[in-house]
C-alpha atoms as a PDB file:
ATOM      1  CA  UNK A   1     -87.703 -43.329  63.277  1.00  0.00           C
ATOM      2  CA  UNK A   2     -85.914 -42.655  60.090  1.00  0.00           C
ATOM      3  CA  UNK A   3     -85.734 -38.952  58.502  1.00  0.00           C
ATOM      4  CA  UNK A   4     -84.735 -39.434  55.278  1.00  0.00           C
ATOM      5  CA  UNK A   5     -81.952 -37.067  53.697  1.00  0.00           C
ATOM      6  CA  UNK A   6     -82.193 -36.641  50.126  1.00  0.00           C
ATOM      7  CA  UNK A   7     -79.493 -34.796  47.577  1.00  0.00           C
ATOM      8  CA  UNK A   8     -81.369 -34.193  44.487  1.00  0.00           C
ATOM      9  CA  UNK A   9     -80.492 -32.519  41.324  1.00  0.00           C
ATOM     10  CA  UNK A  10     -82.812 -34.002  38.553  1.00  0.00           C
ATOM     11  CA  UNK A  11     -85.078 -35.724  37.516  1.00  0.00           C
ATOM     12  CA  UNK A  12     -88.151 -34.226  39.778  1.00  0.00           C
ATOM     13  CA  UNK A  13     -90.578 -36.455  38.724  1.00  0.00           C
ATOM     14  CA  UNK A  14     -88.611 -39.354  40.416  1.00  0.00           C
ATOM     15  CA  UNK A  15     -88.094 -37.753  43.568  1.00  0.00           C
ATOM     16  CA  UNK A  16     -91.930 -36.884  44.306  1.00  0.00           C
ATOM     17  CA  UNK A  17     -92.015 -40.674  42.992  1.00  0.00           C
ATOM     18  CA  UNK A  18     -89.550 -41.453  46.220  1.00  0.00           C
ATOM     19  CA  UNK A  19     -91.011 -39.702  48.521  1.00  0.00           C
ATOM     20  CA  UNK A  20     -94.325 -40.935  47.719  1.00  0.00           C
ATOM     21  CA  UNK A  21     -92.880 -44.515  48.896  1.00  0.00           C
ATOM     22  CA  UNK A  22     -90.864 -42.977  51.875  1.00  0.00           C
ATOM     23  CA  UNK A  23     -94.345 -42.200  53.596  1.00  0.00           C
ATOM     24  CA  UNK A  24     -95.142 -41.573  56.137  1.00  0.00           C
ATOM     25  CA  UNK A  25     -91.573 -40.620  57.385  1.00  0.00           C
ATOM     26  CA  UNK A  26     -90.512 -37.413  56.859  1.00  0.00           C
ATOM     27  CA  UNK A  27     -88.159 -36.225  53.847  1.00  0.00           C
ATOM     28  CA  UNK A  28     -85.721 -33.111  53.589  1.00  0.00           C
ATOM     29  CA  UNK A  29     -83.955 -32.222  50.084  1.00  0.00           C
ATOM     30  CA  UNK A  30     -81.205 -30.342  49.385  1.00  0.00           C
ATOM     31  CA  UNK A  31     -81.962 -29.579  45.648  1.00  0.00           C
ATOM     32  CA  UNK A  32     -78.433 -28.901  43.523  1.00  0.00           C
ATOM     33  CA  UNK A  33     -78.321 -24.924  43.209  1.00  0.00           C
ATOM     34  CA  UNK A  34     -77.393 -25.554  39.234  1.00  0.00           C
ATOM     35  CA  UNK A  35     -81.146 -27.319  39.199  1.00  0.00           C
ATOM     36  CA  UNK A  36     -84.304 -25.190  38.724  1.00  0.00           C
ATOM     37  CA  UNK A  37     -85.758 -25.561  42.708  1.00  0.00           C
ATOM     38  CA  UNK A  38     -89.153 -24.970  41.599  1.00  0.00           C
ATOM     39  CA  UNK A  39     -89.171 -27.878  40.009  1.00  0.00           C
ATOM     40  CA  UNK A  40     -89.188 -29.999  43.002  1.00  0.00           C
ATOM     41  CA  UNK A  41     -91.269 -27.121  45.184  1.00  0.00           C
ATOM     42  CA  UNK A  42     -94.414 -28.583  46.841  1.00  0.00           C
ATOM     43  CA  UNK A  43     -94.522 -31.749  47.201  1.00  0.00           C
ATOM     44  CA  UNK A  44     -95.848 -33.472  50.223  1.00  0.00           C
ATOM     45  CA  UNK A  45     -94.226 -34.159  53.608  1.00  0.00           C
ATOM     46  CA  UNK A  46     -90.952 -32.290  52.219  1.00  0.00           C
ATOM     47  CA  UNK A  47     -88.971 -30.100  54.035  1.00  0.00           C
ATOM     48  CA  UNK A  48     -86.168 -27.519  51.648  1.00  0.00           C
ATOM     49  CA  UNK A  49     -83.086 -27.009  52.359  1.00  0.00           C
ATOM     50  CA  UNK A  50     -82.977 -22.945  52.069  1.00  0.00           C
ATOM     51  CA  UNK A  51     -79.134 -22.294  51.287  1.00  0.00           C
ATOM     52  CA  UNK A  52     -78.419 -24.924  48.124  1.00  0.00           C
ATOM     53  CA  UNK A  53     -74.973 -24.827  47.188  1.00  0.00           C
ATOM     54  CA  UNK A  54     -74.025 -25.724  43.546  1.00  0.00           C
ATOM     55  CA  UNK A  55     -73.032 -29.337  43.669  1.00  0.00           C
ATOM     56  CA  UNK A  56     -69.850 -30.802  41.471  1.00  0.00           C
ATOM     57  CA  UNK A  57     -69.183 -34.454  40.928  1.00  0.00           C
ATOM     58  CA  UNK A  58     -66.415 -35.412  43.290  1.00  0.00           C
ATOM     59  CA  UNK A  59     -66.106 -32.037  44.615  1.00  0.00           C
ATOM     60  CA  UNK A  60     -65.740 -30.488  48.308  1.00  0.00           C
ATOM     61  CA  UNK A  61     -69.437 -28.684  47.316  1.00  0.00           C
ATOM     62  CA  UNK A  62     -71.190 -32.266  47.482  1.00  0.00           C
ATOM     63  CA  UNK A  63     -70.235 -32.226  51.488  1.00  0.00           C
ATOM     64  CA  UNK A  64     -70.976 -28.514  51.748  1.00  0.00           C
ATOM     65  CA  UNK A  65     -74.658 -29.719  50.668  1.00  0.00           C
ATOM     66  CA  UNK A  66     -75.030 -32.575  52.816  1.00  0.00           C
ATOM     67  CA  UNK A  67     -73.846 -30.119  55.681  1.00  0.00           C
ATOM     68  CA  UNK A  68     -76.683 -28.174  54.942  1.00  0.00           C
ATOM     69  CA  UNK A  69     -78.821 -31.011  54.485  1.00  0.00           C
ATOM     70  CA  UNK A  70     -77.561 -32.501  57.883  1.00  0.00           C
ATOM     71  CA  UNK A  71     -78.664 -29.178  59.128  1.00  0.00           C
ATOM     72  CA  UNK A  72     -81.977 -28.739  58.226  1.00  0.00           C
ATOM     73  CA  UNK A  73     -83.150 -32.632  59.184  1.00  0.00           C
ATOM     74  CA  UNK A  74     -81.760 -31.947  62.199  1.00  0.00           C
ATOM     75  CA  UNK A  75     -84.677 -30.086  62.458  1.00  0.00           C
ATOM     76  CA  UNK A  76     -86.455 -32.640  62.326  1.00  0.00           C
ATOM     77  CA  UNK A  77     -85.373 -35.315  64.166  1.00  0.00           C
ATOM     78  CA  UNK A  78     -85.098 -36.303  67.485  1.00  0.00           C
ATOM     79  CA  UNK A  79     -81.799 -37.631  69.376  1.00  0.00           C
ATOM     80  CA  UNK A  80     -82.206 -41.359  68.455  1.00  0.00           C
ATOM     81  CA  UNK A  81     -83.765 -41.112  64.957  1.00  0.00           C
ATOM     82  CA  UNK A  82     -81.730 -42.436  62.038  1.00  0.00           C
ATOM     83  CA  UNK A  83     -80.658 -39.398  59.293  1.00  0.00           C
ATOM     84  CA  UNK A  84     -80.352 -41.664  56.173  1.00  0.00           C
ATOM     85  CA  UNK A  85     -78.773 -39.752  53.558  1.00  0.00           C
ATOM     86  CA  UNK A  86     -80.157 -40.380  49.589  1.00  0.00           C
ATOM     87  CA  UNK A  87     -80.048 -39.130  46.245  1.00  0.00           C
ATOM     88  CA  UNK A  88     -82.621 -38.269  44.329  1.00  0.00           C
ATOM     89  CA  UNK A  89     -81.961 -41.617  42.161  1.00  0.00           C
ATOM     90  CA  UNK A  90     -82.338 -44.164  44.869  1.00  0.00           C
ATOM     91  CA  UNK A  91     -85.272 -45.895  45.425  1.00  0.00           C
ATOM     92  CA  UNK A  92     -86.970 -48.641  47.877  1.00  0.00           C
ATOM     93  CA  UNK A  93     -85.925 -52.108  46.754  1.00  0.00           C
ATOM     94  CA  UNK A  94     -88.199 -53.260  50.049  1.00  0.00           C
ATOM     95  CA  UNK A  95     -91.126 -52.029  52.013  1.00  0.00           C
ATOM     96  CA  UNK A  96     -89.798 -49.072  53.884  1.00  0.00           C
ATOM     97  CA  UNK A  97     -91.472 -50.356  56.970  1.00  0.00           C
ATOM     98  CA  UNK A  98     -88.894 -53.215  57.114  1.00  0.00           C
ATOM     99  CA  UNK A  99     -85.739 -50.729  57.107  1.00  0.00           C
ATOM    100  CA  UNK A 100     -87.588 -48.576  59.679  1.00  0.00           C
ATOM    101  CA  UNK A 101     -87.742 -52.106  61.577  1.00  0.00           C
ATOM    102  CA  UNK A 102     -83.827 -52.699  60.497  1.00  0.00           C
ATOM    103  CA  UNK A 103     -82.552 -49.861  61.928  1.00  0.00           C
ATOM    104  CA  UNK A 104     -84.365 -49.692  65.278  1.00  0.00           C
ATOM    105  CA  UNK A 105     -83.719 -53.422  66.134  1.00  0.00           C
ATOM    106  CA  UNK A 106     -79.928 -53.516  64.984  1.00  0.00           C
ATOM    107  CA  UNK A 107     -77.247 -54.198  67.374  1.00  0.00           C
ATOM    108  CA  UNK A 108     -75.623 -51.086  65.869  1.00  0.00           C
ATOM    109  CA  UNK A 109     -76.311 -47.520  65.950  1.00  0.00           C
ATOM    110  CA  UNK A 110     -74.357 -45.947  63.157  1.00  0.00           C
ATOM    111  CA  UNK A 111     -74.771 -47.165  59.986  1.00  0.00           C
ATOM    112  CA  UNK A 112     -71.378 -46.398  58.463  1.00  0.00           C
ATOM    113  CA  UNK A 113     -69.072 -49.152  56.938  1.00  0.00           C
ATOM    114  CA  UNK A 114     -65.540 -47.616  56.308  1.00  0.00           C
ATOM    115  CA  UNK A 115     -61.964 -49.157  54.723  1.00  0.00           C
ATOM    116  CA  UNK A 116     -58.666 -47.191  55.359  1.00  0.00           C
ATOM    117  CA  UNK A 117     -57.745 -44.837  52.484  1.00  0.00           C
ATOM    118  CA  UNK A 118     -53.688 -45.350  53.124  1.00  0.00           C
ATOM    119  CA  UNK A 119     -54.378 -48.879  51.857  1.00  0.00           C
ATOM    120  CA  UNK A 120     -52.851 -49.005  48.171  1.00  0.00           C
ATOM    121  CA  UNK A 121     -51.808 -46.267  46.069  1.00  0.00           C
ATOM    122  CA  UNK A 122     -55.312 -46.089  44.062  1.00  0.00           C
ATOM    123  CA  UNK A 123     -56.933 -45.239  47.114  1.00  0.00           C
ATOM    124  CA  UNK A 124     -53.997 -42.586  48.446  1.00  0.00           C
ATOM    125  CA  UNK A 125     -54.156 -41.240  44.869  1.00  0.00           C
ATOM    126  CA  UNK A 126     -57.346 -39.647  46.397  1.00  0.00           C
ATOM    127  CA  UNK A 127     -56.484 -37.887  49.389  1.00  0.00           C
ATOM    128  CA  UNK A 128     -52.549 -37.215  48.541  1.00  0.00           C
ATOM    129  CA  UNK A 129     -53.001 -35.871  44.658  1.00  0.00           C
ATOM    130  CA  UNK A 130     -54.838 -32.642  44.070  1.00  0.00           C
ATOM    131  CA  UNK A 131     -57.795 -32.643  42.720  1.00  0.00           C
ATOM    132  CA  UNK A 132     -59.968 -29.483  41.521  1.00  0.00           C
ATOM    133  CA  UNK A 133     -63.085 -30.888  40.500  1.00  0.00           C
ATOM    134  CA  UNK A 134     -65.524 -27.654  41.916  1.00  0.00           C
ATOM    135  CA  UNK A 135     -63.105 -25.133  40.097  1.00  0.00           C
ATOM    136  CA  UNK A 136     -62.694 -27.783  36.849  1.00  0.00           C
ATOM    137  CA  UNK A 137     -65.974 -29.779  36.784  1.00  0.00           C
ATOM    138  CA  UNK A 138     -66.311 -32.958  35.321  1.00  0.00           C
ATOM    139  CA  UNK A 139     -68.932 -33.134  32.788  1.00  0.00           C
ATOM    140  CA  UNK A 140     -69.430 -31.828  28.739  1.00  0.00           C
ATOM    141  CA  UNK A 141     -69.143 -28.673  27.344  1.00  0.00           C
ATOM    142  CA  UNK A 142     -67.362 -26.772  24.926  1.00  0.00           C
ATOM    143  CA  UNK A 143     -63.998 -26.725  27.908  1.00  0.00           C
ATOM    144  CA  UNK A 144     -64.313 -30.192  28.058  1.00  0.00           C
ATOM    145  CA  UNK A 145     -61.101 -31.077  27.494  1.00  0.00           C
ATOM    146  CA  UNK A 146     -59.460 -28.499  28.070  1.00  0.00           C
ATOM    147  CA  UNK A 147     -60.621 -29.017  31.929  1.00  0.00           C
ATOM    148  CA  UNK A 148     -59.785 -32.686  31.892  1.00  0.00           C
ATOM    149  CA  UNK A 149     -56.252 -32.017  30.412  1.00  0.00           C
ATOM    150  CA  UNK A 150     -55.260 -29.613  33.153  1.00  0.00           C
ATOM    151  CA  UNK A 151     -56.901 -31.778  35.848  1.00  0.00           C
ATOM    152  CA  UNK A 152     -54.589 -34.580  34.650  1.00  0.00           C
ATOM    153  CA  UNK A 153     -51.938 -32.383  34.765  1.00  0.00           C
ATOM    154  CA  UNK A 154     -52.405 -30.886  38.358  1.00  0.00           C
ATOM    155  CA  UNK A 155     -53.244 -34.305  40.000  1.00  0.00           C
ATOM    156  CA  UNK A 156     -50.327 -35.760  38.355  1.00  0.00           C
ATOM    157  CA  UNK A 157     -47.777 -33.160  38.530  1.00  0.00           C
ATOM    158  CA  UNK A 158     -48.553 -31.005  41.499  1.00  0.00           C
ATOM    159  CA  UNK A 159     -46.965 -31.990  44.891  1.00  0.00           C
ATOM    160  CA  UNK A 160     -48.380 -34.858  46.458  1.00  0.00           C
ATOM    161  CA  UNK A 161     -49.425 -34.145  50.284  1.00  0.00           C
ATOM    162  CA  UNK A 162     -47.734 -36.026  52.751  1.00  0.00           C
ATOM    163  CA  UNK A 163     -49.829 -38.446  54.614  1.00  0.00           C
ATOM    164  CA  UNK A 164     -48.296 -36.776  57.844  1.00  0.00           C
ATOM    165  CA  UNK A 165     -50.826 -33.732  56.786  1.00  0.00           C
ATOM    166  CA  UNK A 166     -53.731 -35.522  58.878  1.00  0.00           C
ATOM    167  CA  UNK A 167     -51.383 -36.010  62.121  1.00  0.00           C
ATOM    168  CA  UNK A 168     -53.064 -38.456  64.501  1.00  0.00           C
ATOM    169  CA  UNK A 169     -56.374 -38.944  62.435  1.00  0.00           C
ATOM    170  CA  UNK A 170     -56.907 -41.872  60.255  1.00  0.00           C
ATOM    171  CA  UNK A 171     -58.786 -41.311  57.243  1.00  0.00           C
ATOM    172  CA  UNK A 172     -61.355 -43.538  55.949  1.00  0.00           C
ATOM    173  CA  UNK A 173     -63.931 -43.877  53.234  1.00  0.00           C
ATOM    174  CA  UNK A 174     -66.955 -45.500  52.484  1.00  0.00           C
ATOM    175  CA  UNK A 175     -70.558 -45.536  50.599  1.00  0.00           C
ATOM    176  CA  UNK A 176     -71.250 -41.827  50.781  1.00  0.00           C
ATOM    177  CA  UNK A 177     -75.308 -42.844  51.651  1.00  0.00           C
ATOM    178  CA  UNK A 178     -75.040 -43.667  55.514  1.00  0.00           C
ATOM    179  CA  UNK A 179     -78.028 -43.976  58.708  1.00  0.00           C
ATOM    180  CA  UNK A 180     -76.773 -42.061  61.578  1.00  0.00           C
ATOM    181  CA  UNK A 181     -78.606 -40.976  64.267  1.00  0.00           C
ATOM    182  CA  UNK A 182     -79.589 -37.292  65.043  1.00  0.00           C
ATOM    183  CA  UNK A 183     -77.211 -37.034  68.130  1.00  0.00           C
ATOM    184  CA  UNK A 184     -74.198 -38.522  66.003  1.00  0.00           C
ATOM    185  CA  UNK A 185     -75.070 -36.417  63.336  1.00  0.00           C
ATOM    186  CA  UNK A 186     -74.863 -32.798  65.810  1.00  0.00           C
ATOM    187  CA  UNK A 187     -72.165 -33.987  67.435  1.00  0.00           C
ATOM    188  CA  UNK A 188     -70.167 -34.550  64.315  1.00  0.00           C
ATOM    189  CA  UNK A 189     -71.838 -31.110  62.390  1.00  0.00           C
ATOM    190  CA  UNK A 190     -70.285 -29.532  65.795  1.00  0.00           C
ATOM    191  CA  UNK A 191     -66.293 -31.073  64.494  1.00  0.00           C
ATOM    192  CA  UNK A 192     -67.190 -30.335  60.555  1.00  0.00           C
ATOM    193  CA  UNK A 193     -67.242 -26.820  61.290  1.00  0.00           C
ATOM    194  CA  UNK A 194     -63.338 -26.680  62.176  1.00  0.00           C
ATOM    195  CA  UNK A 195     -61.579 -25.044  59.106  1.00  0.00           C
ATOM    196  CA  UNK A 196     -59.107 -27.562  59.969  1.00  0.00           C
ATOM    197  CA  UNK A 197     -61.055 -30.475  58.277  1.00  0.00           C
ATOM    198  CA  UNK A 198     -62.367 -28.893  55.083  1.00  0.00           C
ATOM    199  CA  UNK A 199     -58.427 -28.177  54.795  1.00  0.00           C
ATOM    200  CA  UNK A 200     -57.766 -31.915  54.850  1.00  0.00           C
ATOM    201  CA  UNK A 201     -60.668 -32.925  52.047  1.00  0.00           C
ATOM    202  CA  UNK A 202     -60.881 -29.642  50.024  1.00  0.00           C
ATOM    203  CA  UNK A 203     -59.070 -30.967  47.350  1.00  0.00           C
ATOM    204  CA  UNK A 204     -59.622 -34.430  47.465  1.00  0.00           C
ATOM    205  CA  UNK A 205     -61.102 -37.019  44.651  1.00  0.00           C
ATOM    206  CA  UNK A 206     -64.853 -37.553  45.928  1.00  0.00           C
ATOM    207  CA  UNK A 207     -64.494 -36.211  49.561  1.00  0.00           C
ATOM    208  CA  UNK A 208     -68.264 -36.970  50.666  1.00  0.00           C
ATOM    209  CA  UNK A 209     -67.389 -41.287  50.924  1.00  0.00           C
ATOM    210  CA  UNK A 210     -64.227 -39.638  53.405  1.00  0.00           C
ATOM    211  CA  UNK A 211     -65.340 -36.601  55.175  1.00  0.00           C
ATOM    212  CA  UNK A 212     -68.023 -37.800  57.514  1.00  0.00           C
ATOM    213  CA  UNK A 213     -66.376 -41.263  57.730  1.00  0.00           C
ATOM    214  CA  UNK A 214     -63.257 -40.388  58.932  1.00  0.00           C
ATOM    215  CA  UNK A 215     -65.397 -37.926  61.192  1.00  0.00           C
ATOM    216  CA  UNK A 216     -67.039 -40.599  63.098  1.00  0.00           C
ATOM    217  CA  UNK A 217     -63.957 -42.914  62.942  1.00  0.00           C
ATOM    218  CA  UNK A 218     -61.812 -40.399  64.604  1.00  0.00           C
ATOM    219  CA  UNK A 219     -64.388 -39.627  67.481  1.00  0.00           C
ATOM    220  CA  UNK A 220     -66.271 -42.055  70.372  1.00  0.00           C
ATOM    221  CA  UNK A 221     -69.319 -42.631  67.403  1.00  0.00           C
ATOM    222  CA  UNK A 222     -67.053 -45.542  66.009  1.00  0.00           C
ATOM    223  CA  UNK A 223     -67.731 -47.831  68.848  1.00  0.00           C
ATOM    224  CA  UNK A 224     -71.323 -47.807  67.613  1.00  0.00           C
ATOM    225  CA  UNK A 225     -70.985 -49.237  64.363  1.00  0.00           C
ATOM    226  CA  UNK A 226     -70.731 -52.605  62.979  1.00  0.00           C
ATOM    227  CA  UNK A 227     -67.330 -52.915  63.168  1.00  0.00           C
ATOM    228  CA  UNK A 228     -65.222 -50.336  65.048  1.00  0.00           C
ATOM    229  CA  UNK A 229     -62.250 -52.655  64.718  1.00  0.00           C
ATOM    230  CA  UNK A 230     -60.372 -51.283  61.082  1.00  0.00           C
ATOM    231  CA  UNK A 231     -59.825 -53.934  58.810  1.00  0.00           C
ATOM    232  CA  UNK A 232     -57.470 -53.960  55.277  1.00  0.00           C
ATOM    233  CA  UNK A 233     -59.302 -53.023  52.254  1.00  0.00           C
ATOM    234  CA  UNK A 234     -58.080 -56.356  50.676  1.00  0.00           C
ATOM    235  CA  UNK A 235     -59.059 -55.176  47.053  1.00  0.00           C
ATOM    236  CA  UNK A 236     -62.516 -53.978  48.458  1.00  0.00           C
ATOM    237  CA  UNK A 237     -64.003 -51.427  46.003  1.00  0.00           C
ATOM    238  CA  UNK A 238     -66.102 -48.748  47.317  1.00  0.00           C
ATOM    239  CA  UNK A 239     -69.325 -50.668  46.845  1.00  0.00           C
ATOM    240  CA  UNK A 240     -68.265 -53.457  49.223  1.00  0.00           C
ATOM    241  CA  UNK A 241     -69.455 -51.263  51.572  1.00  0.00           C
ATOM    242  CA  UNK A 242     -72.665 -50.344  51.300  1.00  0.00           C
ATOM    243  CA  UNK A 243     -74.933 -49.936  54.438  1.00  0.00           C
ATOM    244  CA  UNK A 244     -78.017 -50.352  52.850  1.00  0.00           C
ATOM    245  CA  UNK A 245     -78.157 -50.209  48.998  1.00  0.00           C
ATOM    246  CA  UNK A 246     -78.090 -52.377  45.866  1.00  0.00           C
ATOM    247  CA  UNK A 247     -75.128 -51.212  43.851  1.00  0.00           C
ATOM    248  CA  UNK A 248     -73.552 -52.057  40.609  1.00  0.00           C
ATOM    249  CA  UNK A 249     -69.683 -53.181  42.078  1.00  0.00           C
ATOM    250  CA  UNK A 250     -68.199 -50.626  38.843  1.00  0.00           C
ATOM    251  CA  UNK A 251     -71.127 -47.504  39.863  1.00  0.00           C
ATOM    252  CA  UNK A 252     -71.935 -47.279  36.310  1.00  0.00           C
ATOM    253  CA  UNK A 253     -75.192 -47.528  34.604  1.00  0.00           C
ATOM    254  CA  UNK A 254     -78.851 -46.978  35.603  1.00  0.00           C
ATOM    255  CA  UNK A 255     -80.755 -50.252  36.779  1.00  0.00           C
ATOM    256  CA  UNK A 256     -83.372 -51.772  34.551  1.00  0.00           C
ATOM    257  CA  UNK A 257     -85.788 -54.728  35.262  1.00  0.00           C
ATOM    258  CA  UNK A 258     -83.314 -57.315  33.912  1.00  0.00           C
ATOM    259  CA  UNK A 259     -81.583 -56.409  37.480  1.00  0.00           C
ATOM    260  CA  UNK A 260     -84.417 -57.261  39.490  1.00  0.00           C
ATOM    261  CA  UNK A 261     -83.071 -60.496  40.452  1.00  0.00           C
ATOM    262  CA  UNK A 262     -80.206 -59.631  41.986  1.00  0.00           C
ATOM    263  CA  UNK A 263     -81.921 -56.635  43.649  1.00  0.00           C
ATOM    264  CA  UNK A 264     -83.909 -58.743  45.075  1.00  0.00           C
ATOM    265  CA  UNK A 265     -81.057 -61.476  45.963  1.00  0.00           C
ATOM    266  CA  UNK A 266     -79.130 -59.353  47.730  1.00  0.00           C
ATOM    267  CA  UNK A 267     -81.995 -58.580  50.359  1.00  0.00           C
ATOM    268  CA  UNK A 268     -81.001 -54.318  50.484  1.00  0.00           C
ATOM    269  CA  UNK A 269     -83.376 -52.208  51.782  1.00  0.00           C
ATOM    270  CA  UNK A 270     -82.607 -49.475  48.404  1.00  0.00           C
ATOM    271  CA  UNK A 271     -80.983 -49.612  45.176  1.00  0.00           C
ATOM    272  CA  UNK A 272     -79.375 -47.216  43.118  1.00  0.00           C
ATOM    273  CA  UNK A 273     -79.034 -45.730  40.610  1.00  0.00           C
ATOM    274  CA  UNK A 274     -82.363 -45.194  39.130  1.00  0.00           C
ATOM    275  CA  UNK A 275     -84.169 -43.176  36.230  1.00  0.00           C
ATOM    276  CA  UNK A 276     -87.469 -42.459  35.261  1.00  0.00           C
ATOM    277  CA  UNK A 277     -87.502 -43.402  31.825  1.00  0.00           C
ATOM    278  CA  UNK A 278     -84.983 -46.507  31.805  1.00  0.00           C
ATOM    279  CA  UNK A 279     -85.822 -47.764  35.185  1.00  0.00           C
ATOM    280  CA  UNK A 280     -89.567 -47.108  34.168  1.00  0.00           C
ATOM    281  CA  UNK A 281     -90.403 -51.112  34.200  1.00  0.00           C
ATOM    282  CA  UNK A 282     -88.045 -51.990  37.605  1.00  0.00           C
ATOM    283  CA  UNK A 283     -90.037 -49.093  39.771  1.00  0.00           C
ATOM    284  CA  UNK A 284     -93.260 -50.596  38.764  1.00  0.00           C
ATOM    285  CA  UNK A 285     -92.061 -54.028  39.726  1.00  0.00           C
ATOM    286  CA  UNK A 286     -90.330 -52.326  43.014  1.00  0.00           C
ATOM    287  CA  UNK A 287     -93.894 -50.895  43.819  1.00  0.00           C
ATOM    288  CA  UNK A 288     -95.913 -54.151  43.837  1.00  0.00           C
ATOM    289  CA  UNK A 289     -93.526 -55.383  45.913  1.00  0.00           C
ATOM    290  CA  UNK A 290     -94.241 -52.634  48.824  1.00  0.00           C
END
């Protein structure tokens, strides 16, 4: 059974809207601790996370929430359900009956599609260069640019860390919204807590498509996925490896109708991202589909 995983931080009226079509499995949300958590209080079948933690694009705090979010569906779940983490801006692109189906007939386990991050200097440029981006937040505001300035500066002129910090581990990365099962995930929850490897991702570009990735990959989990057998990147972007999800290749934009065809081409069980205003026409279309 899947127990779905949500990080949320807007847009309320969309989430109740999700979790409406996620019946009747259960839901757990980790709402952003910058977002007003009554706003998302009572709806249906939803269990809170109670410690939120104040979520930055690209920032160590986004796996600090799903941490907490792990912990609280853990709840939950039994051994051999499926956590399947989402945000709050994905939505169903199929009945949710047919992923349930997906996941309990696949030859696979763990959901979790990974890529070497030593593969290419844009990639490295993420784990070697220092990035601040919970102290010096992307996003507008009267520091704007002062914040982006100095963020150039530090991840351009501050020492690079040598690749020889992570020893023996390999580090990996991958769509940060993965299906792992409940034992996976308290097995690996059990590792996370080693100050040892929020020291390796703390101050890394967008550590939450590497932390739990290179978790698994590093541990006896890996012969349960797809492919446990590392294979080059080969100019694979990010979205090339999605477990699940619709994505635009770039991750830019919000989906409207006029992408329901290839939504529906490509046969994924979600797509993201979503809105409630712009994707107003593709939901309704999304919903007669269920």
């Amino acid at each position: 059974m899947p127990v779905f995983a949500v990080l949320a931080h807007a847009q309320p009226e969309l989430f109740a809207r999700l979790v409406e079509r996620l019946a009747p499995y259960p839901v757990v949300v980790h709402v952003d601790a910058r977002s007003r958590g009554d706003d998302f209080a009572g709806v249906p079948r939803v269990g809170y996370v109670r410690e939120r933690v104040a979520v930055r694009w690209g920032g160590f705090s986004v796996v600090r929430a799903t941490l907490a979010l792990y912990r609280t569906a853990l709840e939950l779940a039994q051994p051999c359900d499926h956590i399947v983490l989402l945000s709050g801006q994905c939505y169903p692109a199929r009945p949710v009956g047919e992923f349930a189906d997906h996941l309990a007939s696949s030859p696979f386990r763990q959901h979790c599609r990974t890529a070497p991050l030593f593969d290419g200097a844009a990639y490295e440029g993420r784990v070697l260069k220092r990035w601040y981006l919970d102290a010096l937040p992307i996003g507008p505001g009267p520091t704007y640019l002062p914040r982006a300035l100095l963020r150039r500066m530090i991840s351009e002129l501050a020492p690079r860390r040598r690749r020889s910090v992570f020893g023996d581990i390999v580090p990996v990365a991958g769509s940060q919204w993965t299906a792992l099962t409940a034992d996976c995930v308290a097995d690996l929850l059990g590792k996370a807590e080693d100050p040892y490897w929020e020291s390796l991702f703390r101050t890394t570009l967008a550590p939450d498509e590497m932390f739990f990735h290179t978790l698994l990959w590093n541990s006896g989990w890996r012969n349960e996925v797809e492919d446990p057998e590392l294979r080059p990147r080969g100019g694979r972007v990010t979205a090339d490896f999605t477990n699940f999800h619709y994505l635009d290749r770039l991750l830019t934009g919000t989906r409207t109708l006029a992408d329901l065809p290839a939504i529906e081409a490509s046969r994924m069980f979600f797509v993201r991202k979503v809105g409630s205003s712009r994707s107003a026409e593709l939901l309704d279309a999304l919903d007669r589909r269920s």
